[in-house]
C-alpha atoms as a PDB file:
ATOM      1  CA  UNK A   1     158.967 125.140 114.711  1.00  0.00           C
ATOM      2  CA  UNK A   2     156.784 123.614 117.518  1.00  0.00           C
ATOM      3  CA  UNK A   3     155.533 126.980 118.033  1.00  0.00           C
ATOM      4  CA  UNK A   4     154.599 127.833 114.151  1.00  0.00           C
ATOM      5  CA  UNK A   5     152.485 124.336 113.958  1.00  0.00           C
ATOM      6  CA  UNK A   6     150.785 125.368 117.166  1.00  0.00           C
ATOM      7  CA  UNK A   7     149.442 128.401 116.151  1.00  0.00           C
ATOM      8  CA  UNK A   8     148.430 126.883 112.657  1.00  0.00           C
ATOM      9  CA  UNK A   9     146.482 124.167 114.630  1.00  0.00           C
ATOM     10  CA  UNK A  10     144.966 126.849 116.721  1.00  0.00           C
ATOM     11  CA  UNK A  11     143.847 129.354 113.915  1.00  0.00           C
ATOM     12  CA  UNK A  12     142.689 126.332 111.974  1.00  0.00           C
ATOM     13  CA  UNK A  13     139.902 125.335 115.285  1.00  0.00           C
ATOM     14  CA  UNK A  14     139.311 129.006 115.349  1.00  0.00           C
ATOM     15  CA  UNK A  15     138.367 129.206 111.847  1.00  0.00           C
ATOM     16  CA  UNK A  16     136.385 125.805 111.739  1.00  0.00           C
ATOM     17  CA  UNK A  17     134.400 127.182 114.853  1.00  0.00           C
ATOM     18  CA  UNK A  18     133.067 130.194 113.260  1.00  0.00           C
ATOM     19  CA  UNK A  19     132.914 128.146 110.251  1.00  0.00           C
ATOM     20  CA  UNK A  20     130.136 125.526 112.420  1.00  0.00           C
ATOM     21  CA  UNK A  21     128.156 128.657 114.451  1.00  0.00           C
ATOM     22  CA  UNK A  22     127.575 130.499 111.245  1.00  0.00           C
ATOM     23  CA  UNK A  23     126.159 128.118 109.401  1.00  0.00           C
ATOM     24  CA  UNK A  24     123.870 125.940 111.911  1.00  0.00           C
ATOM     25  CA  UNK A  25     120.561 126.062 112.757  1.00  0.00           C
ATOM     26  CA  UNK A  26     118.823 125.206 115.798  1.00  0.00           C
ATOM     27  CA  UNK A  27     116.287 122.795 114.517  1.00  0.00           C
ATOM     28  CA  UNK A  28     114.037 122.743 117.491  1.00  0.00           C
ATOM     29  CA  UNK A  29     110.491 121.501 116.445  1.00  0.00           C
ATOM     30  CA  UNK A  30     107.647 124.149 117.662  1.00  0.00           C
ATOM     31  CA  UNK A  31     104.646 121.641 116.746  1.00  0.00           C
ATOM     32  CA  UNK A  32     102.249 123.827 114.264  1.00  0.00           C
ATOM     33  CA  UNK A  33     104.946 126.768 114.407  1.00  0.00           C
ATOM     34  CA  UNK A  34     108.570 126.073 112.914  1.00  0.00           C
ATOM     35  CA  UNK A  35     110.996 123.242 112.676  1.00  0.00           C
ATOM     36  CA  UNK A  36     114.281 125.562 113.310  1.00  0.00           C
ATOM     37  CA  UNK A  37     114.233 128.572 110.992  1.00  0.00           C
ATOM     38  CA  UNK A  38     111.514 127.337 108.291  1.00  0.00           C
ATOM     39  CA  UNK A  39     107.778 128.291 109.371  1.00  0.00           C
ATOM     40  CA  UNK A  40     104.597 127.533 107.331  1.00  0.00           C
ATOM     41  CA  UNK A  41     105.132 131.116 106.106  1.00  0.00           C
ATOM     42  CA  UNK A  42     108.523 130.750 104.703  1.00  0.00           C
ATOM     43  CA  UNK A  43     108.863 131.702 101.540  1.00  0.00           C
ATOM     44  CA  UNK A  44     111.591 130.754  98.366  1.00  0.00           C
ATOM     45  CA  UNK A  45     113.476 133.621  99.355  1.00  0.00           C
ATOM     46  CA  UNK A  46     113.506 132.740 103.044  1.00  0.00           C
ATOM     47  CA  UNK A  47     115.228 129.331 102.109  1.00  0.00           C
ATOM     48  CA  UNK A  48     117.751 130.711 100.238  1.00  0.00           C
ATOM     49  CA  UNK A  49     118.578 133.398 102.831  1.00  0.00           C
ATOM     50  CA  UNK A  50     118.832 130.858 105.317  1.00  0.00           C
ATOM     51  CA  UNK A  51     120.353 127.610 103.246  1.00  0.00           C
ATOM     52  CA  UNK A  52     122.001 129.215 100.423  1.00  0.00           C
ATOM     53  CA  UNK A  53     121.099 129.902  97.071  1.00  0.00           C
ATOM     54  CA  UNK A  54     122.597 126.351  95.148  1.00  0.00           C
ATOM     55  CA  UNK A  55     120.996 124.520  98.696  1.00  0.00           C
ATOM     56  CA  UNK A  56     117.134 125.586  97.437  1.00  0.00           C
ATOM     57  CA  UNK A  57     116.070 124.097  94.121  1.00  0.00           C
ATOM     58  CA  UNK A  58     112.147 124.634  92.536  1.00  0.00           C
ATOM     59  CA  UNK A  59     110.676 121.202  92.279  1.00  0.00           C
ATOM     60  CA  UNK A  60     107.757 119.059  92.075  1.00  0.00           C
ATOM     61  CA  UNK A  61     107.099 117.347  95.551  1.00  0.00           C
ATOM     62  CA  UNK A  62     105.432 114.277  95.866  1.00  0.00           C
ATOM     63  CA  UNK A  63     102.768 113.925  98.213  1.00  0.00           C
ATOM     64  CA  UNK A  64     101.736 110.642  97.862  1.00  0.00           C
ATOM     65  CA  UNK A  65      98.783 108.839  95.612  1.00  0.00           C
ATOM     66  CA  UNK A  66     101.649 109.594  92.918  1.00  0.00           C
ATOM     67  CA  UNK A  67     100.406 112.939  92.972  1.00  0.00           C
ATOM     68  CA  UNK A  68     102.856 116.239  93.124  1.00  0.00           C
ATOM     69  CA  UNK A  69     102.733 119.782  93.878  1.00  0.00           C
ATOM     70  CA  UNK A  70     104.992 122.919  93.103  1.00  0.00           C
ATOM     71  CA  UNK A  71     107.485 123.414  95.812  1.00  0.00           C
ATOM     72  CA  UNK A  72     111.298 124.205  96.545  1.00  0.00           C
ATOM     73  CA  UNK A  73     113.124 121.542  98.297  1.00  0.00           C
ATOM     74  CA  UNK A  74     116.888 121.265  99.803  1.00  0.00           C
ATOM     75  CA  UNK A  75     119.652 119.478  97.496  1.00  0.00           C
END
């Protein structure tokens, strides 16, 4: 029995820490080049490879002076 609950504990950290490296992102800021894997080039269809389609929404973004713009924003 101790044996079966150590092997579920141990396939259950396996699977968590595939889980966690698949899905992060390194995030380093590249001033006037990338903040992790989104560039000033990036497009919709970037995002969603990256985050996920239900993660990328199409939006209005406010920019301030209550004025908006067209964009596509994380949930």
């Amino acid at each position: 029995m101790r044996f079966f609950f150590g092997f579920v504990t141990l396939v259950t950290l396996v699977a968590c820490t595939h889980f966690a490296e698949r899905n992060r992102h390194d995030w380093i800021v590249e001033a006037g080049v990338r903040v992790g894997p989104i560039t000033a080039s990036s497009s919709a269809q970037d995002l969603r490879k990256a985050f996920g389609d239900a993660a990328v929404v199409d939006k209005e973004i406010d920019v301030g002076e209550e004025v908006t713009e067209p964009g596509h924003g994380r949930l």
